[in-house]
Each structure stands twice: as C-alpha cells, then as structure tokens.
C-alpha atoms as a PDB file:
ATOM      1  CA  UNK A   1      13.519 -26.739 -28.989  1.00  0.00           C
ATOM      2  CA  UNK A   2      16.835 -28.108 -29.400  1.00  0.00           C
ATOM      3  CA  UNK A   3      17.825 -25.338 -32.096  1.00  0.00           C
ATOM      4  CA  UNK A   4      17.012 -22.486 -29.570  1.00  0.00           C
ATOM      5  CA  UNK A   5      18.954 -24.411 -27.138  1.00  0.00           C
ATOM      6  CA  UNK A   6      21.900 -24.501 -29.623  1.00  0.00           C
ATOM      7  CA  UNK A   7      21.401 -21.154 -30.940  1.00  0.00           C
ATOM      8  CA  UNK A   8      21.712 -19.525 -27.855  1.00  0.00           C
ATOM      9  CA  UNK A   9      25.279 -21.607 -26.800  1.00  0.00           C
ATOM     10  CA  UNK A  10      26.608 -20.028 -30.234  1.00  0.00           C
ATOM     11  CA  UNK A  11      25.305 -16.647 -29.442  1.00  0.00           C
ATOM     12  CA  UNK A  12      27.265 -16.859 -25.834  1.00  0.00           C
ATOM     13  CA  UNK A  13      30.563 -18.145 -27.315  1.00  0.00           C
ATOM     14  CA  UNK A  14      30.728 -15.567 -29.850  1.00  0.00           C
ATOM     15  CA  UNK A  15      29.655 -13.349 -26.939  1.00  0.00           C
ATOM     16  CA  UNK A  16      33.555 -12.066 -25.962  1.00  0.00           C
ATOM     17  CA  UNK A  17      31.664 -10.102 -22.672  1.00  0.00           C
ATOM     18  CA  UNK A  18      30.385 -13.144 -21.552  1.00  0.00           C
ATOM     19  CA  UNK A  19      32.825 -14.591 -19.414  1.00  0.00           C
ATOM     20  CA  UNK A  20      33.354 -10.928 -17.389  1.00  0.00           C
ATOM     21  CA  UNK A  21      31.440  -9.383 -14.824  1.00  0.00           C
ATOM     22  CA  UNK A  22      29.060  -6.961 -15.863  1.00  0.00           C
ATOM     23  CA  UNK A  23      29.927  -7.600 -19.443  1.00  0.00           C
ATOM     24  CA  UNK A  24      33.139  -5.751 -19.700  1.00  0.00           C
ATOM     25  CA  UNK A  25      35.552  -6.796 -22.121  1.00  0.00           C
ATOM     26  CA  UNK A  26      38.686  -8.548 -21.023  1.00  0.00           C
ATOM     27  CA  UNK A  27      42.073  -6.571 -20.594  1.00  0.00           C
ATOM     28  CA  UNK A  28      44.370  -6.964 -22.998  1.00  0.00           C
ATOM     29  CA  UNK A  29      48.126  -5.831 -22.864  1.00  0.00           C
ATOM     30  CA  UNK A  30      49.206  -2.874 -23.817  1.00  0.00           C
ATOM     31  CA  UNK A  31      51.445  -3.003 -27.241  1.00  0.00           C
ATOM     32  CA  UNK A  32      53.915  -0.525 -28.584  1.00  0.00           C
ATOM     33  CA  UNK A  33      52.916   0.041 -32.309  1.00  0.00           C
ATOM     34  CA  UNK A  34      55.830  -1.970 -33.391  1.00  0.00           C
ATOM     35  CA  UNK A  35      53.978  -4.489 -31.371  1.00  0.00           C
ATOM     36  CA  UNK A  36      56.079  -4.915 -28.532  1.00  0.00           C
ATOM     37  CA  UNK A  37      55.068  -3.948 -24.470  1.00  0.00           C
ATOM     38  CA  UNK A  38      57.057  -0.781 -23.695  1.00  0.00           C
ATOM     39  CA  UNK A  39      59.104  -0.201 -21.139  1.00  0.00           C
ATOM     40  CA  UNK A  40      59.084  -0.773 -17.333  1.00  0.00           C
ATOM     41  CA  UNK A  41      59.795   2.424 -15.412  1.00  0.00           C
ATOM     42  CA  UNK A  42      63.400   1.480 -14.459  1.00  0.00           C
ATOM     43  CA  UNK A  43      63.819   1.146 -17.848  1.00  0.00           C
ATOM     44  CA  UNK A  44      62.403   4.504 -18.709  1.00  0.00           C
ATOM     45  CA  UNK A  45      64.461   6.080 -15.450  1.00  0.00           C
ATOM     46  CA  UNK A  46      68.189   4.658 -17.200  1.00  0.00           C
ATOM     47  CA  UNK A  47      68.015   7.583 -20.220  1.00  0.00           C
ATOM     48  CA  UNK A  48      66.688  10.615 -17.820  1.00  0.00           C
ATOM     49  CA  UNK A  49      69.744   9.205 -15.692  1.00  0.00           C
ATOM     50  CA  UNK A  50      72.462   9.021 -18.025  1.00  0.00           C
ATOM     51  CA  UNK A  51      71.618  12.537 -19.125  1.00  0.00           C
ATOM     52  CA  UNK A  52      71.398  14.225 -15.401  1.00  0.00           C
ATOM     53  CA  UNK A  53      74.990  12.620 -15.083  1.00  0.00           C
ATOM     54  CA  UNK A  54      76.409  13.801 -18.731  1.00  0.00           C
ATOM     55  CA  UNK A  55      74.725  17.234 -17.595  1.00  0.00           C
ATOM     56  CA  UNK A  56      76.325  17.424 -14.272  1.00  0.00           C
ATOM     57  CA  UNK A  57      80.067  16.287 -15.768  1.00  0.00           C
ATOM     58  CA  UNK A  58      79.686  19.047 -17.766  1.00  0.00           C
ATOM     59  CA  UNK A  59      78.950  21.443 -15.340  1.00  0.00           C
ATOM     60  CA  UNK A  60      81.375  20.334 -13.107  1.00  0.00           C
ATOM     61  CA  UNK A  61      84.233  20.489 -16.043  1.00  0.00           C
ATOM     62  CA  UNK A  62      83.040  23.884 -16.248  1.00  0.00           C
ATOM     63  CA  UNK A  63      83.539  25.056 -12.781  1.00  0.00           C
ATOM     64  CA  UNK A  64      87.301  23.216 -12.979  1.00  0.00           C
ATOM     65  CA  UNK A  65      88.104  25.395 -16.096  1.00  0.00           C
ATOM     66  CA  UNK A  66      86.109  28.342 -14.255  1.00  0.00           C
ATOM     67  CA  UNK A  67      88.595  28.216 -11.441  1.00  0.00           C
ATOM     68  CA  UNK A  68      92.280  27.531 -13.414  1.00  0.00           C
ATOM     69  CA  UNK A  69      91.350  31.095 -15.186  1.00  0.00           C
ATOM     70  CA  UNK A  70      90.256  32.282 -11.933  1.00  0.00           C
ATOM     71  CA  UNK A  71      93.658  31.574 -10.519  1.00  0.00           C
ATOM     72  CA  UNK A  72      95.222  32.760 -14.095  1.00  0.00           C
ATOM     73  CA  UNK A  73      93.305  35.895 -14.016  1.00  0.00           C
ATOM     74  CA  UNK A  74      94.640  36.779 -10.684  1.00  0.00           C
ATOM     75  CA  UNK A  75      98.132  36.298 -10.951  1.00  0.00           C
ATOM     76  CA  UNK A  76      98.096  38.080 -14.402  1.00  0.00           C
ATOM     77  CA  UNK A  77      95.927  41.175 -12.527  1.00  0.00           C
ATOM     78  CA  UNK A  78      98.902  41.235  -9.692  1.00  0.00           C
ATOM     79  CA  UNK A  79     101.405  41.024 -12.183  1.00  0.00           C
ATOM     80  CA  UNK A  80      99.692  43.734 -14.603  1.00  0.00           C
ATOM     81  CA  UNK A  81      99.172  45.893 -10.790  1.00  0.00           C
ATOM     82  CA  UNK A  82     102.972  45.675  -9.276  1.00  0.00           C
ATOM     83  CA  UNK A  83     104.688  46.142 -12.456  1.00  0.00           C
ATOM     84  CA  UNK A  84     102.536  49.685 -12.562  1.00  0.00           C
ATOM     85  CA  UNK A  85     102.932  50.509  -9.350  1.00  0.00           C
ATOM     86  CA  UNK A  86     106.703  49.589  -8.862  1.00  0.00           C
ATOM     87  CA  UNK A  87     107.754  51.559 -12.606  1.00  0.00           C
ATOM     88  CA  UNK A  88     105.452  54.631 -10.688  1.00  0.00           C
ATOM     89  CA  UNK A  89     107.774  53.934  -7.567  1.00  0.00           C
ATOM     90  CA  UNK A  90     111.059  54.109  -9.310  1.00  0.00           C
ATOM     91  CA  UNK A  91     110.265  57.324 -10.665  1.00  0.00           C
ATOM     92  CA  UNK A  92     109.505  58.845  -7.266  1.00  0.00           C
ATOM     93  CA  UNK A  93     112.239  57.086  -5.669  1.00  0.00           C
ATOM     94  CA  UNK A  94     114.563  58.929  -8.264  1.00  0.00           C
ATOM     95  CA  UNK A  95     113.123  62.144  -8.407  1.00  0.00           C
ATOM     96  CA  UNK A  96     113.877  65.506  -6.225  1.00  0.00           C
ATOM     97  CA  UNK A  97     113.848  68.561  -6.446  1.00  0.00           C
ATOM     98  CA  UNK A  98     116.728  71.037  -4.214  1.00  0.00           C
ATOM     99  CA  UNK A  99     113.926  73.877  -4.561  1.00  0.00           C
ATOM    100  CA  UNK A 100     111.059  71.602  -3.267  1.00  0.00           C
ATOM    101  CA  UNK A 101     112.872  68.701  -1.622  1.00  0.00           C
ATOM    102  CA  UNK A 102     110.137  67.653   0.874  1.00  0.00           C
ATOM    103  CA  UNK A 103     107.792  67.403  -1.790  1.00  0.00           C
ATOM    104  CA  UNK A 104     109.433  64.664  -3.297  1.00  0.00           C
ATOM    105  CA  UNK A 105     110.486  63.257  -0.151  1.00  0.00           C
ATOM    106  CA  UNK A 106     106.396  63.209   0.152  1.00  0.00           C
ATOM    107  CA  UNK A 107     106.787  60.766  -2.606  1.00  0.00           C
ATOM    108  CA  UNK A 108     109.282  58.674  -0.973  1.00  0.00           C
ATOM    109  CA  UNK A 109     106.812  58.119   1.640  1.00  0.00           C
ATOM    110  CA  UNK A 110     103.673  57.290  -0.319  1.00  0.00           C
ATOM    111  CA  UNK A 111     105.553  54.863  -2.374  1.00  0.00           C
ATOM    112  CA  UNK A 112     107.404  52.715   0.543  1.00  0.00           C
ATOM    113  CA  UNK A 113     106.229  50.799   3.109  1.00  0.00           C
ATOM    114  CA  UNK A 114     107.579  48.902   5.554  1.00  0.00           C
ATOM    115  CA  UNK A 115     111.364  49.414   6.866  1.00  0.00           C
ATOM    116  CA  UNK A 116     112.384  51.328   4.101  1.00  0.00           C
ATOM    117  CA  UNK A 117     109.179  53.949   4.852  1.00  0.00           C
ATOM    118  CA  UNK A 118     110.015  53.825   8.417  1.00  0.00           C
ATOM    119  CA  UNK A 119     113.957  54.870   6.967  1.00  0.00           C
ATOM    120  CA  UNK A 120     112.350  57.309   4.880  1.00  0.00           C
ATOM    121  CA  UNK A 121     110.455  58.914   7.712  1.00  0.00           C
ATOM    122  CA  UNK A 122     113.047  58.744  10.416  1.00  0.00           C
ATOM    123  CA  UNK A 123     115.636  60.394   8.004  1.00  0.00           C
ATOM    124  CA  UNK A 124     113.888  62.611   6.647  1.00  0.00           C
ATOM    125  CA  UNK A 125     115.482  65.873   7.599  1.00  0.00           C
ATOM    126  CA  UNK A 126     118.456  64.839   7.167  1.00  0.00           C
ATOM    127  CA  UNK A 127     117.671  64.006   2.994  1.00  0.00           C
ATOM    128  CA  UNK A 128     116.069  67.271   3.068  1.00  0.00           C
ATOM    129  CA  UNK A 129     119.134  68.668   4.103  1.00  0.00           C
ATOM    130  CA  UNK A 130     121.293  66.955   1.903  1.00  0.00           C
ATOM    131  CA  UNK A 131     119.569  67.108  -1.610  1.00  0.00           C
ATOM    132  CA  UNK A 132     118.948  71.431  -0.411  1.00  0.00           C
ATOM    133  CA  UNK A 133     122.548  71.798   0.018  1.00  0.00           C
ATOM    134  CA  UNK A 134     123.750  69.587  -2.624  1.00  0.00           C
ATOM    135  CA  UNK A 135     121.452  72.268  -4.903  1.00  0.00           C
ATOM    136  CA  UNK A 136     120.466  69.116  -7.625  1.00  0.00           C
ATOM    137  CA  UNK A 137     117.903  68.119  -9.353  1.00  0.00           C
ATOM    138  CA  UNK A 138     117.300  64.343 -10.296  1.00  0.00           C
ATOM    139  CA  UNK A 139     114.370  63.216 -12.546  1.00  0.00           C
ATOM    140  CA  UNK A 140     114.081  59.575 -13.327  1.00  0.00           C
ATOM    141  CA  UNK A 141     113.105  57.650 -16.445  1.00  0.00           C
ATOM    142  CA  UNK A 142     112.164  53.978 -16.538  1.00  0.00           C
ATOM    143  CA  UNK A 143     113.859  51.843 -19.055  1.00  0.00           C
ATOM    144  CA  UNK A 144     112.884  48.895 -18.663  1.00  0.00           C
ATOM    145  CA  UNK A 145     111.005  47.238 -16.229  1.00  0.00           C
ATOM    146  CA  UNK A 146     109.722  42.991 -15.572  1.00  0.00           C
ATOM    147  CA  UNK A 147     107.965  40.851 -12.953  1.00  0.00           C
ATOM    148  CA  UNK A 148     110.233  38.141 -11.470  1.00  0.00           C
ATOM    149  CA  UNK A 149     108.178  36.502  -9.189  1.00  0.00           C
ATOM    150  CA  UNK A 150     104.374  37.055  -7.640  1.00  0.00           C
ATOM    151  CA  UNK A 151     102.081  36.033  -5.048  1.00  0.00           C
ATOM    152  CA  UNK A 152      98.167  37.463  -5.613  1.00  0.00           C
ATOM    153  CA  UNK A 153      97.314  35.449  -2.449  1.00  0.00           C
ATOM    154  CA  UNK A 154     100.634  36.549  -0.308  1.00  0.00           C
ATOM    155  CA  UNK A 155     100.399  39.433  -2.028  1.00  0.00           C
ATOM    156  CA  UNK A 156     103.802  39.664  -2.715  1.00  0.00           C
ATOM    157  CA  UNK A 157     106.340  40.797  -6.105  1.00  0.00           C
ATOM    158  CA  UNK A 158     109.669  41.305  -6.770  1.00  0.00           C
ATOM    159  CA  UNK A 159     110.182  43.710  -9.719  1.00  0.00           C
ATOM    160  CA  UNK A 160     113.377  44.524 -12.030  1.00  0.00           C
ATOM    161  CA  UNK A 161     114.129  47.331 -13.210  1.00  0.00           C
ATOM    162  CA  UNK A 162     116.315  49.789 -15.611  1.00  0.00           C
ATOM    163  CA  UNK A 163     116.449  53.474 -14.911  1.00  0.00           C
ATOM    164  CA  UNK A 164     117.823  56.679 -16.263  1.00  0.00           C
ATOM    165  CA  UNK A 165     118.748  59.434 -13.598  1.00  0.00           C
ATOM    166  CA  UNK A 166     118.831  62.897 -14.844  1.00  0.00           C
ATOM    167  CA  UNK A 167     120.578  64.750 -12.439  1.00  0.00           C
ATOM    168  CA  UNK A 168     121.254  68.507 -12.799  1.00  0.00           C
ATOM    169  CA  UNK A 169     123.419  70.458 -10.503  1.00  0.00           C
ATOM    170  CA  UNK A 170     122.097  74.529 -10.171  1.00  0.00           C
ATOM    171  CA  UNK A 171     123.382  76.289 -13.230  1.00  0.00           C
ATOM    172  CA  UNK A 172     125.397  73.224 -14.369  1.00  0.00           C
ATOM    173  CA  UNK A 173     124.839  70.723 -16.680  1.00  0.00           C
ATOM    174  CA  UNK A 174     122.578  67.449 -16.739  1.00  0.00           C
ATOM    175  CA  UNK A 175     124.125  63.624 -16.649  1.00  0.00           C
ATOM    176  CA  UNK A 176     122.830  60.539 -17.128  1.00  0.00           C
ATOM    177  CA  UNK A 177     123.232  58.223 -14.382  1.00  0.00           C
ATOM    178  CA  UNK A 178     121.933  54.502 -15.236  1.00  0.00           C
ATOM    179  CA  UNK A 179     121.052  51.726 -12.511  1.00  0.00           C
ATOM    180  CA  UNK A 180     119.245  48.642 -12.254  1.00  0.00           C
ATOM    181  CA  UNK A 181     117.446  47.971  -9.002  1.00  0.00           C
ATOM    182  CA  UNK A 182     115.745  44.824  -7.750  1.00  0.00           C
ATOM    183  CA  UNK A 183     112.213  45.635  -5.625  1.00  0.00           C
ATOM    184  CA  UNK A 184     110.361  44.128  -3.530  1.00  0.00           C
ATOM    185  CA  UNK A 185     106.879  45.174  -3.814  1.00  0.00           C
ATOM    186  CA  UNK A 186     103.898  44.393  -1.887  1.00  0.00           C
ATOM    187  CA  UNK A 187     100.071  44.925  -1.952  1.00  0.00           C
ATOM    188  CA  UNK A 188      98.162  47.249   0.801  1.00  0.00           C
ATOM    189  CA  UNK A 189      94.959  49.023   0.391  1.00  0.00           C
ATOM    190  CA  UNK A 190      96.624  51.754  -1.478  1.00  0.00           C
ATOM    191  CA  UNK A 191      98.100  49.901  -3.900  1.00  0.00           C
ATOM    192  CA  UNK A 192     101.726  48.097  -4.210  1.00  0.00           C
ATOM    193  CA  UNK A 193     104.225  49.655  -2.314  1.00  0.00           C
ATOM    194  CA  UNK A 194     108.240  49.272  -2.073  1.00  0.00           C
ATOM    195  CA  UNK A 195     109.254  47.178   0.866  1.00  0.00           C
ATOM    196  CA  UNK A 196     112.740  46.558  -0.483  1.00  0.00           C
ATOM    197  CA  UNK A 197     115.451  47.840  -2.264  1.00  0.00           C
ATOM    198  CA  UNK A 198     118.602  46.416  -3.869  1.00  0.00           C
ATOM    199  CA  UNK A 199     120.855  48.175  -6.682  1.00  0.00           C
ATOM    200  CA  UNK A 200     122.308  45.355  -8.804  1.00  0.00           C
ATOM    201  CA  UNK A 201     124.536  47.646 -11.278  1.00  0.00           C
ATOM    202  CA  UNK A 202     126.565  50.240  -9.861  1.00  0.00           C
ATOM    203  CA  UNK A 203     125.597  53.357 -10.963  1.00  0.00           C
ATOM    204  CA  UNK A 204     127.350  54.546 -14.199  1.00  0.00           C
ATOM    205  CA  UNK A 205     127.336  58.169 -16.318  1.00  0.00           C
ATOM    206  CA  UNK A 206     126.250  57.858 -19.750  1.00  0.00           C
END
C-alpha cells in the first residue's frame, strides 16, 4: 500500500501538466534565439520611425533643390527669350525700305509696345513720308548683343546692343553707320517686345 501511495506522488511531480487546468502545459516566455525576449513594440516602432523621417528629409531636400533650378531655369529661359527677341527687334527697328516703307514700318509695330508703339503708330505717315522721299535703304546687322538685367516674374529685360546700319541712298553708295542702343524689353503673349529705347554711342560711319 504505501509504495502505490508513493509511486503515484512521484508520478504527479514529474507530471509538469499537473498543476494546470485541463493539463495544459505552463507558458513559458518567449526567447530570441540568442536567448534574450525581443522587443516591445515601441521598441520595434523607433527603426520604422527613424527611417520615415530620413525618407521624408530627403524628399523634402529634393523639392528645395527642385525649386532653386526651378527659379534658375526661368530666369535663364527669359534671358535665352529677350536676348532673341530684342537682337530680332533691332534688326526691324533698323531696317526700311524707300520702295516698301510701310512694310517695314509693319515691323516697327510688331516689335514695340508700349509708348514707343503708340509713337510708331501715331507717326506713322509721317516716317513713311520721310524714308520715301529720302529714297534710302537701311538694313541692319547685329553685332553684338547681352542681357543686363531680367525679371521672369515682372517680366521685364533690359538688353545691350551693337549694330551695323547699312544704309544705301538710290543709285549711290552703301555706309556703315554703327550704334549701340540700350532696350527695354518686355514679355506679352507674343513674345518680348521693345518698350524703350536709348542710343548710348552716337552714331558713327565706318
């Protein structure tokens, strides 16, 4: 009797479901396989966070440097656009014909805006008049030609520029006549226009 009795308290000791309910075995904690408990989720969260915020510095550092070539990529398109349109300008500014002299005063007008298209306009006749009786011809040449100052957001310019005059009196013969003329230019939906003129050299035959 007493070695059932004592055969049966070893059998529930080395029993490990004895001491839980419905003989499950106890829980035991969870161990990383270098042995130690892993990590809490705050402590999981700090990684995920430090990379969403490396992420959005660089995306923000990329939108900074997006808009400095924004702004450098539209100064450098005005600059590239007025110089065009104000070396196109000079040329018509400069150029008549006695034979055809409202079609280049047609010119005049395109390529002004402004007071000095409104002087163009208002005068017109009276150029006509002069450049038919005068009987010359005048064809321009640029020589050289630079942006001093822009504004893509005023839209605004102020040009420099060198220019060769051939002018060519009926049945005489041609001279140079070279100027350099400040303009002011600005931006409309047809392009750059002149809104200002200003000879800086006085005119000289070469």
């Amino acid at each position: 009797m007493n070695t059932d009795v004592a055969g049966s308290d070893a059998d529930t000791k080395a029993d490990p479901t004895a001491d839980t309910p419905d003989g499950a075995a106890p829980a035991e904690p969870a161990t990383g396989p270098d042995g130690q408990a892993p990590p809490g989720p705050l402590a999981r969260a700090l990684p995920v966070a430090a990379v969403v915020a490396a992420v959005l510095a660089l995306v923000l550092g990329v939108l900074w440097l997006f808009a400095l070539n924004s702004d450098a990529t539209q100064v450098a398109q005005a600059r590239d656009e007025a110089l065009r349109d104000a070396r196109q300008a000079v040329i018509n500014l400069n150029t008549l014909d006695h034979e055809d002299a409202q079609k280049g005063l047609d010119l005049w007008i395109q390529s002004s805006t402004g007071s000095v298209r409104d002087e163009f306009v208002s005068n017109r006749d009276a150029y006509a008049k002069l450049v038919t009786d005068q009987k010359r011809t005048t064809a321009a040449t640029v020589t050289d030609a630079a942006v001093t100052e822009v504004d893509p957001r005023a839209g605004t310019a102020r040009v420099l520029a060198g220019v060769d005059v051939t002018v060519t009196p009926e049945g005489g013969q041609p001279a140079v006549t070279r100027q350099r003329i400040e303009l002011g230019m600005v931006r409309t939906d047809d392009g750059w226009k002149v809104d200002a003129l200003e000879p800086l050299v006085t005119p000289g035959t070469g």
